[in-house]
PDB file of N, CA and C in Angstrom:
ATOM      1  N   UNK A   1      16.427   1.004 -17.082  1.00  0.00           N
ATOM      2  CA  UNK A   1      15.066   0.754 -17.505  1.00  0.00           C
ATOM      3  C   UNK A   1      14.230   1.985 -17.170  1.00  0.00           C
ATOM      4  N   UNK A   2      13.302   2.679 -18.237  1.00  0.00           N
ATOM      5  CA  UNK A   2      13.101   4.008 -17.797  1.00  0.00           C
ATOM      6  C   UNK A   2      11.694   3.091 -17.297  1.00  0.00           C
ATOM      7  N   UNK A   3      10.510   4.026 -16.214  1.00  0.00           N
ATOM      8  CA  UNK A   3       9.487   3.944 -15.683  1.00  0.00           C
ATOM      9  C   UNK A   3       8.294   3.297 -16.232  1.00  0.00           C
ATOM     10  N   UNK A   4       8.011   3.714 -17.574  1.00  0.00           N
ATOM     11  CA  UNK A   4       7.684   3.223 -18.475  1.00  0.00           C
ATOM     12  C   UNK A   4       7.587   2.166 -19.014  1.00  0.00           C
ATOM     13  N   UNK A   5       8.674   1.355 -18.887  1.00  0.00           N
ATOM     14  CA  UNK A   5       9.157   0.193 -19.478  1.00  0.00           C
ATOM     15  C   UNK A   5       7.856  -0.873 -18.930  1.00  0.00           C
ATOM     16  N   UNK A   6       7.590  -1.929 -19.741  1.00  0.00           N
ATOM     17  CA  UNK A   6       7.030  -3.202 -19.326  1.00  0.00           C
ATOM     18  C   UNK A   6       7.389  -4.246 -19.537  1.00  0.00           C
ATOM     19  N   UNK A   7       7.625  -5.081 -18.565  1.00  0.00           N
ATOM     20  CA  UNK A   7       7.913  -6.134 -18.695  1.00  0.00           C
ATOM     21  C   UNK A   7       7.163  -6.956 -18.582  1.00  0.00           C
ATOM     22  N   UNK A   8       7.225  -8.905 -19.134  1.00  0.00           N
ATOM     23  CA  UNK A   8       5.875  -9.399 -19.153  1.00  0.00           C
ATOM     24  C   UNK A   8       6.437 -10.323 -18.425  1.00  0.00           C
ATOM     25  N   UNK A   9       5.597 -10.889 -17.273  1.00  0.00           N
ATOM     26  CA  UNK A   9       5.853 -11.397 -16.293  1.00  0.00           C
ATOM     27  C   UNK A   9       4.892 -12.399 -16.495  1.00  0.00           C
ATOM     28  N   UNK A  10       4.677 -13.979 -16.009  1.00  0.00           N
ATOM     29  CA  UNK A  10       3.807 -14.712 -15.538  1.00  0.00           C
ATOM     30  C   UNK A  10       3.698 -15.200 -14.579  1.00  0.00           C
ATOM     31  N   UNK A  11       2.090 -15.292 -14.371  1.00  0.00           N
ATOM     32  CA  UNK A  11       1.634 -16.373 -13.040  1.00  0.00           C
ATOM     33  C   UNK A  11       1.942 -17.969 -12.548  1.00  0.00           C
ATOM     34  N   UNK A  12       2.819 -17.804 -11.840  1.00  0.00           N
ATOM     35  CA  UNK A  12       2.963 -19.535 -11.563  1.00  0.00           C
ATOM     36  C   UNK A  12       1.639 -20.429 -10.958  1.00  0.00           C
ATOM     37  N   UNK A  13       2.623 -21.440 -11.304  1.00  0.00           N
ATOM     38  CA  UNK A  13       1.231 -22.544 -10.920  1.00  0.00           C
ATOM     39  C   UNK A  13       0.916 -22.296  -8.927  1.00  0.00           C
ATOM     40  N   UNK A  14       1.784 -21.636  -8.516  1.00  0.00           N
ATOM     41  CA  UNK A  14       1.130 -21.381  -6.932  1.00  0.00           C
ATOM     42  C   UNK A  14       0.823 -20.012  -6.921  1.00  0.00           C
ATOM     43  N   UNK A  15       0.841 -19.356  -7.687  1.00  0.00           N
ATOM     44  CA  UNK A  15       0.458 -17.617  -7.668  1.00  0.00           C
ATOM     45  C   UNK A  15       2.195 -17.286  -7.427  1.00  0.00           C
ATOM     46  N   UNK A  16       2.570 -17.501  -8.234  1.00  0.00           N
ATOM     47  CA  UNK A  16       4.320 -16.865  -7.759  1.00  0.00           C
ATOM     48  C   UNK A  16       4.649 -16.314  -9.210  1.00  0.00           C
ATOM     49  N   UNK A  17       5.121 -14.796  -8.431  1.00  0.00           N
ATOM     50  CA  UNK A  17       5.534 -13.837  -9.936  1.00  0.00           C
ATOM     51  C   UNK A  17       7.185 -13.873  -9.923  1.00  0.00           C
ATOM     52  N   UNK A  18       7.441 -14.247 -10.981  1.00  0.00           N
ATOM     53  CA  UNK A  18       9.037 -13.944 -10.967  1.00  0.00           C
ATOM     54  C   UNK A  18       9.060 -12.843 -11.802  1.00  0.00           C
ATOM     55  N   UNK A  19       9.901 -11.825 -10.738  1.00  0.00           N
ATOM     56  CA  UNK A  19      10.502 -10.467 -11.608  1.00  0.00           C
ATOM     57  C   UNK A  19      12.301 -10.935 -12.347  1.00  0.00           C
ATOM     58  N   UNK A  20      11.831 -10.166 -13.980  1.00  0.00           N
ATOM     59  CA  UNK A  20      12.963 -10.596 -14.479  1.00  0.00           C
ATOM     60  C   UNK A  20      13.982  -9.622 -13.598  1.00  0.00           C
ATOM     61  N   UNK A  21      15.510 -10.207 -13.337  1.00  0.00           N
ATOM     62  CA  UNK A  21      16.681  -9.282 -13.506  1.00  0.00           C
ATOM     63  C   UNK A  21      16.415  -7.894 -14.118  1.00  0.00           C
ATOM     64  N   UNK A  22      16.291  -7.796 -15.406  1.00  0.00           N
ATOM     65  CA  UNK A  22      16.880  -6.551 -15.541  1.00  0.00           C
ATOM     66  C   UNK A  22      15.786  -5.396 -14.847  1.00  0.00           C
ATOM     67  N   UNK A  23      14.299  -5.843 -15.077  1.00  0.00           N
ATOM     68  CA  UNK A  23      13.797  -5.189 -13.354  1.00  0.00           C
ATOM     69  C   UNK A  23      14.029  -5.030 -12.112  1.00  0.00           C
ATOM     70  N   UNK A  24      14.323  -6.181 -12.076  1.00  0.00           N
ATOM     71  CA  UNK A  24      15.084  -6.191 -10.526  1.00  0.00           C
ATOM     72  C   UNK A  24      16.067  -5.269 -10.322  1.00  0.00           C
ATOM     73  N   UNK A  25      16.698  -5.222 -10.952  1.00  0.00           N
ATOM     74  CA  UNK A  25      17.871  -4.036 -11.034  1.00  0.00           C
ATOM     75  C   UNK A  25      17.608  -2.839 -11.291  1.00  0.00           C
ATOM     76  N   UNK A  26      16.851  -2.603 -12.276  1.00  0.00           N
ATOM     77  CA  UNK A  26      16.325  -1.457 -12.246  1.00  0.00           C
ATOM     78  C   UNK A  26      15.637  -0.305 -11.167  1.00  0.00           C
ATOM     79  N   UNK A  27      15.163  -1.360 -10.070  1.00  0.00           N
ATOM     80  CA  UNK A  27      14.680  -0.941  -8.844  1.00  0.00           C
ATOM     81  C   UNK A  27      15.718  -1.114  -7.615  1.00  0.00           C
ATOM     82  N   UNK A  28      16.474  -1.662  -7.487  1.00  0.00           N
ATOM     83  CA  UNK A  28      17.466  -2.140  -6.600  1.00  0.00           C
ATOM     84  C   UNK A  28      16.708  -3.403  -6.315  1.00  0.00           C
ATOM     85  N   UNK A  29      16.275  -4.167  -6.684  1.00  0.00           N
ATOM     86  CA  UNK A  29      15.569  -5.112  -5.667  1.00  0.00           C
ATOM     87  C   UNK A  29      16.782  -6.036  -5.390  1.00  0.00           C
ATOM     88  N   UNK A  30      16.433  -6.844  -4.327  1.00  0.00           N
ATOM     89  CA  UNK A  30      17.266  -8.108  -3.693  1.00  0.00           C
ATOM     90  C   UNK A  30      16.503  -8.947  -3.405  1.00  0.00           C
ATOM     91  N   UNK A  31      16.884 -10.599  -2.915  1.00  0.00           N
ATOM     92  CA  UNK A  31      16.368 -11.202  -2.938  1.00  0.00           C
ATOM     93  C   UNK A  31      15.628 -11.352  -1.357  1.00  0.00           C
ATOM     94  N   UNK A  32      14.622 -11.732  -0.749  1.00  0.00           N
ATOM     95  CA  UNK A  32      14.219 -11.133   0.324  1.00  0.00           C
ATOM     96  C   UNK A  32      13.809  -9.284   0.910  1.00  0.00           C
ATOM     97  N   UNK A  33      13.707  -8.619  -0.401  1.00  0.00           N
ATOM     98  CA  UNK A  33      13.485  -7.282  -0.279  1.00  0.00           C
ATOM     99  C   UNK A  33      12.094  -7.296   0.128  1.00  0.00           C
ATOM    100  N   UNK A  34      11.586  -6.566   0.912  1.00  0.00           N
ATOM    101  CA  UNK A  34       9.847  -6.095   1.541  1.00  0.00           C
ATOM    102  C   UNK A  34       9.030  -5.570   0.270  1.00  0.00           C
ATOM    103  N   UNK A  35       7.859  -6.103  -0.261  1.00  0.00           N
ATOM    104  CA  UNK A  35       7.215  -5.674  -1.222  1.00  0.00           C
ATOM    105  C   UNK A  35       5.662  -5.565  -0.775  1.00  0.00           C
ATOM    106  N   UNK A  36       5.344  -4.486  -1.201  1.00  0.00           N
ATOM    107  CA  UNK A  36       3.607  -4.268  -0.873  1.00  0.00           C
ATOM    108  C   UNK A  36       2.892  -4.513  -2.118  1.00  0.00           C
ATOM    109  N   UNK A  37       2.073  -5.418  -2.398  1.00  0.00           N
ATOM    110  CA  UNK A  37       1.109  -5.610  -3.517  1.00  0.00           C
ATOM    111  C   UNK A  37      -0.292  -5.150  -3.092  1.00  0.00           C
ATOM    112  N   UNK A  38      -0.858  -4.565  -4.187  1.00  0.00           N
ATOM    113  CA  UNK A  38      -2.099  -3.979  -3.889  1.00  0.00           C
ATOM    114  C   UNK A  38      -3.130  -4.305  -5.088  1.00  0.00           C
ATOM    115  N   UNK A  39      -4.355  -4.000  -5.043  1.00  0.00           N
ATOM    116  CA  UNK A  39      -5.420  -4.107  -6.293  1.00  0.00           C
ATOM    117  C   UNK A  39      -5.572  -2.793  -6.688  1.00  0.00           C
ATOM    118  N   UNK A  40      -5.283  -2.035  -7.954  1.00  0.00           N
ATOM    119  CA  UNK A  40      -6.031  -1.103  -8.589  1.00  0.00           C
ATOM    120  C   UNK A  40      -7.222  -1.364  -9.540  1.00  0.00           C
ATOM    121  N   UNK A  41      -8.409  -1.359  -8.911  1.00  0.00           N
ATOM    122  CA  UNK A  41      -9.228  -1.634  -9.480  1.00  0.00           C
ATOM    123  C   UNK A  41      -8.892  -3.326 -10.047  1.00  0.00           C
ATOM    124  N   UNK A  42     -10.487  -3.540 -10.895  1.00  0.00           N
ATOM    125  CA  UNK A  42     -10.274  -5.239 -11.471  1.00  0.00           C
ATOM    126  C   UNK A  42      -9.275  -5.657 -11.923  1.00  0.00           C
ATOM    127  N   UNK A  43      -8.621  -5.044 -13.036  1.00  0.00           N
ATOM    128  CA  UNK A  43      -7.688  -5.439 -13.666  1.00  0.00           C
ATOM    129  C   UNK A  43      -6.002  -4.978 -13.124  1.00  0.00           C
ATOM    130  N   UNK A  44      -5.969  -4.686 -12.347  1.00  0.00           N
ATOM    131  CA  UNK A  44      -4.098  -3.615 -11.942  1.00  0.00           C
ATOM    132  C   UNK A  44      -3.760  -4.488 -10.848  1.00  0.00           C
ATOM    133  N   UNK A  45      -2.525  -4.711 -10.822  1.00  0.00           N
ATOM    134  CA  UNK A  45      -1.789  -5.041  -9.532  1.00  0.00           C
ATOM    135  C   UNK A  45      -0.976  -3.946  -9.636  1.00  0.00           C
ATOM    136  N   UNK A  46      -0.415  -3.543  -8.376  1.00  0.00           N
ATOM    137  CA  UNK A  46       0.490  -2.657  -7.986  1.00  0.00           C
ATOM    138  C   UNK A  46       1.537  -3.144  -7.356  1.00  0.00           C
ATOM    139  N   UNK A  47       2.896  -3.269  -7.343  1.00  0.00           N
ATOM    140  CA  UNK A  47       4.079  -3.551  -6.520  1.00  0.00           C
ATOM    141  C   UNK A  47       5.278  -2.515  -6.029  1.00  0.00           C
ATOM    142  N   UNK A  48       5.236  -2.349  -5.038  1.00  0.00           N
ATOM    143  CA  UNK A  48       5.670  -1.095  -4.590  1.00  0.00           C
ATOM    144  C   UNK A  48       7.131  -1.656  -3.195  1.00  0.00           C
ATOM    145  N   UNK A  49       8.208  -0.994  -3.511  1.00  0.00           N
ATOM    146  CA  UNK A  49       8.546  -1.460  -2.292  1.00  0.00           C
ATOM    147  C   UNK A  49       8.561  -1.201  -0.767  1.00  0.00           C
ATOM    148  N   UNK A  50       7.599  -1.755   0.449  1.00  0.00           N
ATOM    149  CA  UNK A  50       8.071  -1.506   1.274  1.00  0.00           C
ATOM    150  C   UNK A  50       8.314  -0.161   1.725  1.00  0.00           C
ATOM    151  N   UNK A  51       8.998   0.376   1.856  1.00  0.00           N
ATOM    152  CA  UNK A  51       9.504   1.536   2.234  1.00  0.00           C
ATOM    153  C   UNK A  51       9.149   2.689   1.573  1.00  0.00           C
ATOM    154  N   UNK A  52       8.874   2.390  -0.176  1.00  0.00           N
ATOM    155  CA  UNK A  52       7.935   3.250  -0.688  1.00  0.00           C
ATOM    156  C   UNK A  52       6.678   3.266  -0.740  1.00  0.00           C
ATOM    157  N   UNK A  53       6.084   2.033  -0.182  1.00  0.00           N
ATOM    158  CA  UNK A  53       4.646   2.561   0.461  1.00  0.00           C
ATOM    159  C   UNK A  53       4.347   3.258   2.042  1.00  0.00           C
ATOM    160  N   UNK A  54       5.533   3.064   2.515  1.00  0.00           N
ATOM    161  CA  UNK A  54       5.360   3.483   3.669  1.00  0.00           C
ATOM    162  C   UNK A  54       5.804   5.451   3.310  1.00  0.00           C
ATOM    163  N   UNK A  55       6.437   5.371   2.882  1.00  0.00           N
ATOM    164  CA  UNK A  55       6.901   6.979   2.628  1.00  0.00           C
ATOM    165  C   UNK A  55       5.664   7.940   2.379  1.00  0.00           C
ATOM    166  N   UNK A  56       4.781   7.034   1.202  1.00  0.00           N
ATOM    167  CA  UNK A  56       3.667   6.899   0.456  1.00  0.00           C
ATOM    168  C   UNK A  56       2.909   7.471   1.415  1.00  0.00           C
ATOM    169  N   UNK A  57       2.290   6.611   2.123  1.00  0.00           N
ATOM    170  CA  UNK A  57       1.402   6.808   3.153  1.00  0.00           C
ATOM    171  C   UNK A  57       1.532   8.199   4.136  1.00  0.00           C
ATOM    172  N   UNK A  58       3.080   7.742   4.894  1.00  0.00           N
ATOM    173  CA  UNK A  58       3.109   8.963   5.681  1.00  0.00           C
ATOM    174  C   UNK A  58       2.783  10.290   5.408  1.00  0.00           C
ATOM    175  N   UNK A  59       3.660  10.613   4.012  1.00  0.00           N
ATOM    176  CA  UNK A  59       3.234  11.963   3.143  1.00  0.00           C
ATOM    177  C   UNK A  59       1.699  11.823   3.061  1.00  0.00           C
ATOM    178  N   UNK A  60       0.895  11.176   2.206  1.00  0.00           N
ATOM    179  CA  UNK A  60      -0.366  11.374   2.792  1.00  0.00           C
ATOM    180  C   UNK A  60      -0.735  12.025   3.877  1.00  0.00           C
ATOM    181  N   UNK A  61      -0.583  11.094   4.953  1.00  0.00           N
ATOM    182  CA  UNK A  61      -1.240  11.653   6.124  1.00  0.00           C
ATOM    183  C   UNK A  61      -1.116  12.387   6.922  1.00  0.00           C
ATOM    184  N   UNK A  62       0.725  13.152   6.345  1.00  0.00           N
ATOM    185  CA  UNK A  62       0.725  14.317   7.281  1.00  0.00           C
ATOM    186  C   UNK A  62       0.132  15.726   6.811  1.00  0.00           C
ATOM    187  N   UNK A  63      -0.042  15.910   5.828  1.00  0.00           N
ATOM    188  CA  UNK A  63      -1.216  16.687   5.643  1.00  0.00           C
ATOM    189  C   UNK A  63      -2.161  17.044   6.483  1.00  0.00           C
ATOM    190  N   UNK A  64      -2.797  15.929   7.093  1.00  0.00           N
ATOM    191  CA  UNK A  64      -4.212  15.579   8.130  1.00  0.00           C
ATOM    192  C   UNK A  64      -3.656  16.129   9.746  1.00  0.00           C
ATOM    193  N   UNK A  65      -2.370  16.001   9.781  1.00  0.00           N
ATOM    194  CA  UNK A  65      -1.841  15.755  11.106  1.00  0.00           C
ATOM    195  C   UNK A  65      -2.310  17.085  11.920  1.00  0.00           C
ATOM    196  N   UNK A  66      -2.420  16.952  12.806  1.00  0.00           N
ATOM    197  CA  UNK A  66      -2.759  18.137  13.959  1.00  0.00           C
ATOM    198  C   UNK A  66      -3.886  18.924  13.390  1.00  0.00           C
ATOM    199  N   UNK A  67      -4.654  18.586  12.304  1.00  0.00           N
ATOM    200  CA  UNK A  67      -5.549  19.060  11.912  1.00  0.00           C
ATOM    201  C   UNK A  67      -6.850  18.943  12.800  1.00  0.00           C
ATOM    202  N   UNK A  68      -6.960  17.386  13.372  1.00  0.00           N
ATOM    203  CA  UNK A  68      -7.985  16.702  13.993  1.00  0.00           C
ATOM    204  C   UNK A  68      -7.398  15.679  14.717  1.00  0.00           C
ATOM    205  N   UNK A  69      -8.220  15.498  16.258  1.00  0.00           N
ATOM    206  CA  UNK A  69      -7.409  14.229  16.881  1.00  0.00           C
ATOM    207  C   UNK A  69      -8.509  13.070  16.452  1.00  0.00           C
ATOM    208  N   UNK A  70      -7.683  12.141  15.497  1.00  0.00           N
ATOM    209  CA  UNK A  70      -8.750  10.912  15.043  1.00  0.00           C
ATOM    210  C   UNK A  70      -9.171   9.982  16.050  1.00  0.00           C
ATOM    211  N   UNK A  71      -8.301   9.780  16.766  1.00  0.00           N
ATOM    212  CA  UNK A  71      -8.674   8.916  18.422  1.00  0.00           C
ATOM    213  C   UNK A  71      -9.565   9.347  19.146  1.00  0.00           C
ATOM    214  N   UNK A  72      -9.756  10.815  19.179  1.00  0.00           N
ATOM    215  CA  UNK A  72     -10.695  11.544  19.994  1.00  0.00           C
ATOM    216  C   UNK A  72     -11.884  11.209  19.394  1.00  0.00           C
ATOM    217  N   UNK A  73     -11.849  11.767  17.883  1.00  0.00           N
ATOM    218  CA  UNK A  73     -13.191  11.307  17.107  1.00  0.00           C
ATOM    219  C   UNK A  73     -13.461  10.605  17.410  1.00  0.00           C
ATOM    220  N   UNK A  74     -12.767   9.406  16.876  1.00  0.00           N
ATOM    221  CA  UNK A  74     -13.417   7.857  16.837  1.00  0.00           C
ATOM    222  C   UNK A  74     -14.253   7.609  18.422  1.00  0.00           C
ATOM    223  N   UNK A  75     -13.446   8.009  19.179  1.00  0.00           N
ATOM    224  CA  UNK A  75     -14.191   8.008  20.677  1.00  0.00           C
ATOM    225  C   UNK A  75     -15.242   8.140  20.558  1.00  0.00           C
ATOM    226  N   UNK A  76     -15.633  10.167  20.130  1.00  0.00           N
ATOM    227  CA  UNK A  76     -16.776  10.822  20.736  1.00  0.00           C
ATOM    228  C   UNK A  76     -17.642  10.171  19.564  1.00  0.00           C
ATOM    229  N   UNK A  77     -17.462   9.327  18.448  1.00  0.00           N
ATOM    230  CA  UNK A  77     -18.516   8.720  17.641  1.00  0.00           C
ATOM    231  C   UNK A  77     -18.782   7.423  18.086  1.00  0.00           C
ATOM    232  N   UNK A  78     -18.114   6.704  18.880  1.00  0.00           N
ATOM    233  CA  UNK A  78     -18.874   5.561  19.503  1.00  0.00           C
ATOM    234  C   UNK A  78     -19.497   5.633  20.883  1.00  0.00           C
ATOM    235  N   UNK A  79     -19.310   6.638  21.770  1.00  0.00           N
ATOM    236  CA  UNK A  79     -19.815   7.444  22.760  1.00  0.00           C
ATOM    237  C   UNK A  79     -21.497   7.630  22.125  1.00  0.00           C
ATOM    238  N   UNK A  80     -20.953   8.536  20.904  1.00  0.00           N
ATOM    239  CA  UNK A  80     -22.347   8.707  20.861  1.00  0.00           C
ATOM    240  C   UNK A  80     -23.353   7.455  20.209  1.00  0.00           C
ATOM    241  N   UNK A  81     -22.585   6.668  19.720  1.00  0.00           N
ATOM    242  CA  UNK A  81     -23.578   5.109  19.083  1.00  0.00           C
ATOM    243  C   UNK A  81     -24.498   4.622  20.057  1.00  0.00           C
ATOM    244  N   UNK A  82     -23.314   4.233  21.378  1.00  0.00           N
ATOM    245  CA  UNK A  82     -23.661   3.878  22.748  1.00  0.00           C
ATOM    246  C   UNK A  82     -24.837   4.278  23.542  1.00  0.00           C
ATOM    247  N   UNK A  83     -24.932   6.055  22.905  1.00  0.00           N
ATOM    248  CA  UNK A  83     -26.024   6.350  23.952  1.00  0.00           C
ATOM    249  C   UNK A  83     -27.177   6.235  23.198  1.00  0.00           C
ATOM    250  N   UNK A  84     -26.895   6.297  21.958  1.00  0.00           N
ATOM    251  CA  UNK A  84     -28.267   5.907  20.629  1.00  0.00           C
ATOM    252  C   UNK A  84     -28.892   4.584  21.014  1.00  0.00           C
ATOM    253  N   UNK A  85     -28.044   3.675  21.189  1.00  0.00           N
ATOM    254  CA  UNK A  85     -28.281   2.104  21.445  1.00  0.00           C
ATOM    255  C   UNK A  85     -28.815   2.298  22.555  1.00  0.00           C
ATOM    256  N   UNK A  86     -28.680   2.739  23.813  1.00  0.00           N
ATOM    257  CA  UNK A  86     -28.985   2.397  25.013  1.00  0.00           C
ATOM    258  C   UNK A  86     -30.824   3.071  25.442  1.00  0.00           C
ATOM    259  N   UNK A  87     -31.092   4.048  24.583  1.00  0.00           N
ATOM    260  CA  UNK A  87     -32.305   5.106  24.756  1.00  0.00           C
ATOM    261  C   UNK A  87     -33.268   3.642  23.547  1.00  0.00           C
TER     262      UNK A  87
END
């Protein structure tokens, strides 16, 4: 099944999507496989597996890495809320 492909899937009466077989296969899926669903905008669902959102992400964020310590930030910006609030 090239990337492209669509398949038409429906909503069950409890919100349950059944992916046909030959999708399923197409992706390796199994039954009990980890899936991340997401909203793109109003109309998009996204289904991603698991492990490719996590890959997803990491690549993202190592970009950022050692760039800035975000823990530190986040600190010295509620440090400074604290002393705003307190004056």
């Amino acid at each position: 099944m090239a990337h492209s492909a669509a398949v038409d899937v429906r909503l069950g009466a409890q919100g349950r999507l059944v992916l046909p077989a030959s999708l399923r296969r197409a992706l390796s899926l199994s039954a009990g496989d980890a899936l991340v669903a997401r909203a793109e905008g109003p109309d998009r669902i996204v289904l991603e597996k698991h492990s490719a959102a996590l890959a997803r992400l990491q690549e993202r964020f190592a970009k950022s890495r050692g760039k800035r310590d975000l823990a530190a930030s986040l600190i010295a910006d509620r440090r400074s809320e604290a002393r705003r609030d307190v004056r």
